[in-house]
Protein backbone atom coordinates (compact mmCIF):
# COMPACT_ATOMS: atom_id res chain seq x y z
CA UNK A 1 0.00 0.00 0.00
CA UNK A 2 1.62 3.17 -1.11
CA UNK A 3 1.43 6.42 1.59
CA UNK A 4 -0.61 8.28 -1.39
CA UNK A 5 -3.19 5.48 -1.42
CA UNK A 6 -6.82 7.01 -2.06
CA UNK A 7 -9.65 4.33 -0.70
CA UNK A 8 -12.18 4.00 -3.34
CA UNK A 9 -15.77 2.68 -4.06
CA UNK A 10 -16.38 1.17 -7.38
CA UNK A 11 -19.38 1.72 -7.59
CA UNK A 12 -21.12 -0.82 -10.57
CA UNK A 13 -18.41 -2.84 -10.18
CA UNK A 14 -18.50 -6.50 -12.13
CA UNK A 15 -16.47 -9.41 -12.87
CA UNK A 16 -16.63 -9.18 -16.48
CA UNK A 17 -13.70 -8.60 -18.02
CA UNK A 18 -13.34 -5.91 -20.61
CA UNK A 19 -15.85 -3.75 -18.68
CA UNK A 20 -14.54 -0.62 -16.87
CA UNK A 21 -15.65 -0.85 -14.00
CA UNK A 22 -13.68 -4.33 -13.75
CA UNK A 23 -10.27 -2.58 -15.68
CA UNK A 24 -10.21 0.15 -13.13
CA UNK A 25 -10.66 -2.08 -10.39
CA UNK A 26 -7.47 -3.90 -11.46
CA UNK A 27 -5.60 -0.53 -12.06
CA UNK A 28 -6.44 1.18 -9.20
CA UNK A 29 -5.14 -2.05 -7.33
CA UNK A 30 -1.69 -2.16 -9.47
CA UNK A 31 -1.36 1.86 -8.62
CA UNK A 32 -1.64 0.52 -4.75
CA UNK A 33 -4.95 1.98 -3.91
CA UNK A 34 -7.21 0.45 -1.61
CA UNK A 35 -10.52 -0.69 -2.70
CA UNK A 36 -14.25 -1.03 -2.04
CA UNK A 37 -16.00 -3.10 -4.53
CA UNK A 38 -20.19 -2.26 -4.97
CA UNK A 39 -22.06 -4.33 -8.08
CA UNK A 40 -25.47 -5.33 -9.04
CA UNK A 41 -24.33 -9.09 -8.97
CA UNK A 42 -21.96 -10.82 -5.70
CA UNK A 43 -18.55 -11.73 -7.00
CA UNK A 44 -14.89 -11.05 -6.54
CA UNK A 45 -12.20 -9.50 -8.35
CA UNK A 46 -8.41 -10.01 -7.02
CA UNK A 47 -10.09 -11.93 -4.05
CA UNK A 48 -12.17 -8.85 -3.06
CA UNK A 49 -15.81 -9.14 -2.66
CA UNK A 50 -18.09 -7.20 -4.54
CA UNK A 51 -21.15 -6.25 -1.98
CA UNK A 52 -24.16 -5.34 -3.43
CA UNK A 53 -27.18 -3.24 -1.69
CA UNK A 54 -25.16 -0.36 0.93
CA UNK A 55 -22.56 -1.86 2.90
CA UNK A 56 -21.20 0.16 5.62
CA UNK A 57 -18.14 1.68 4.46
CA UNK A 58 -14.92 3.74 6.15
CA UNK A 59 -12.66 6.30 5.45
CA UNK A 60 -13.43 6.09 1.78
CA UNK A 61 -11.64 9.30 -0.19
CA UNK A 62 -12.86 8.05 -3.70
CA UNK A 63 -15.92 7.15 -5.04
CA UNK A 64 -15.73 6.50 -9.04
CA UNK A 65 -18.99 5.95 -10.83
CA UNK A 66 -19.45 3.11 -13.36
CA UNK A 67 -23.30 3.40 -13.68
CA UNK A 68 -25.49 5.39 -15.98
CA UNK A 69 -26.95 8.75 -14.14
CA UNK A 70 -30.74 6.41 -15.00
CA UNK A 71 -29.79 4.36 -12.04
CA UNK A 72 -28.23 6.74 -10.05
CA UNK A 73 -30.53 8.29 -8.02
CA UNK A 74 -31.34 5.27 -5.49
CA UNK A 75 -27.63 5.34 -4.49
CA UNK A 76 -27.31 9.34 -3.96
CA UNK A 77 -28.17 9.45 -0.29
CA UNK A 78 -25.95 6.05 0.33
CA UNK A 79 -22.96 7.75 -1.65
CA UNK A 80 -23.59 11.02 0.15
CA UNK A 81 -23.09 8.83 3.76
CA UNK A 82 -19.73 7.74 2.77
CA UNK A 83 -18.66 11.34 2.72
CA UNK A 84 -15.90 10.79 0.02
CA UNK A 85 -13.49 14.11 -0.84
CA UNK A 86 -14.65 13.55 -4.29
CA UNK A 87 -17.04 11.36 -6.79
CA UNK A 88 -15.18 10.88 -10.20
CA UNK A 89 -18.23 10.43 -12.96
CA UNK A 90 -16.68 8.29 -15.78
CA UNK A 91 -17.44 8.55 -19.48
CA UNK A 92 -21.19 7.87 -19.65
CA UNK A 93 -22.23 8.44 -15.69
CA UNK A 94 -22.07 12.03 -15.73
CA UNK A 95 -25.19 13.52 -14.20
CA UNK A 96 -25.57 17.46 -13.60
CA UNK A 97 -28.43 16.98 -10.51
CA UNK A 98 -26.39 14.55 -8.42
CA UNK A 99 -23.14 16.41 -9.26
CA UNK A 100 -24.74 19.66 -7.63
CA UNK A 101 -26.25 17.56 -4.57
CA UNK A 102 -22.48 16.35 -4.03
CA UNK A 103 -21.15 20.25 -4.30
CA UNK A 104 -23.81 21.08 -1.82
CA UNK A 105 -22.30 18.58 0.93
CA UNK A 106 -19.10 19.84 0.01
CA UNK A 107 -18.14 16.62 -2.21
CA UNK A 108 -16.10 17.34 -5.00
CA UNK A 109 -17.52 15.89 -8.40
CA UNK A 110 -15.09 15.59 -10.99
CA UNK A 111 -15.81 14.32 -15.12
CA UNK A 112 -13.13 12.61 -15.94
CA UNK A 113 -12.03 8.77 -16.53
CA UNK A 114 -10.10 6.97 -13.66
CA UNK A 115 -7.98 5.12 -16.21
CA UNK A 116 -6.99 8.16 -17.63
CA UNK A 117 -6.28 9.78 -14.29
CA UNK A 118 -4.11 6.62 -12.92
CA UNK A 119 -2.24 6.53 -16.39
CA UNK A 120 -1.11 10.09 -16.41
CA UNK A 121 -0.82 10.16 -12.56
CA UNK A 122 -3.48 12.89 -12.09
CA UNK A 123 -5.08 10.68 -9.07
């Protein structure tokens, strides 16, 4: 575990390979950061469970969203509770009305891709 580790959420996080929820789960591992794994379906990637429903959750500093902003809004109080520094919105999950919710709780929400951000070391 590197000093700079961030913990993060995955939030639609799956076993099937080729998605990205499942590539940046592996990155974010190889870049030493601790993770929280949160799917529709129970599983495990790199021995790590993926819970499903709202498991109670520490000290999280990263929350990166893998699901469309249509199935969003049942998890905005839940991701709210964690009270993460920031929620990154990947490619496709960006959603203006949570984003503002997050800014009001003094949550930073940032559009960007977490693959791109552990690759060029903006993390």
């Amino acid at each position: 575990m590197n000093t700079n580790s961030k913990k993060t959420v995955v939030v639609g996080a799956t076993e099937k390979s080729g998605r990205y929820a499942n590539l940046a789960a592996y990155s974010l591992l190889r870049h030493g950061h601790d993770i929280e794994l949160i799917g529709l379906r129970e599983g495990q990637i790199e021995g790590r469970p993926i819970q499903t429903g709202h498991p109670v959750l520490d000290d999280i500093d990263t929350v990166t969203m893998y699901v469309g902003p249509q199935n969003q809004p049942p998890l905005y109080e839940y991701i709210k509770s964690l009270k993460p520094k920031r929620v990154i919105f990947n490619p496709g999950s960006e959603n203006p009305e949570f984003e503002r919710q997050l800014r009001a709780e003094g949550i930073e929400p940032i559009e960007a891709c977490t693959l791109v951000m552990l690759s060029v070391g903006t993390y």
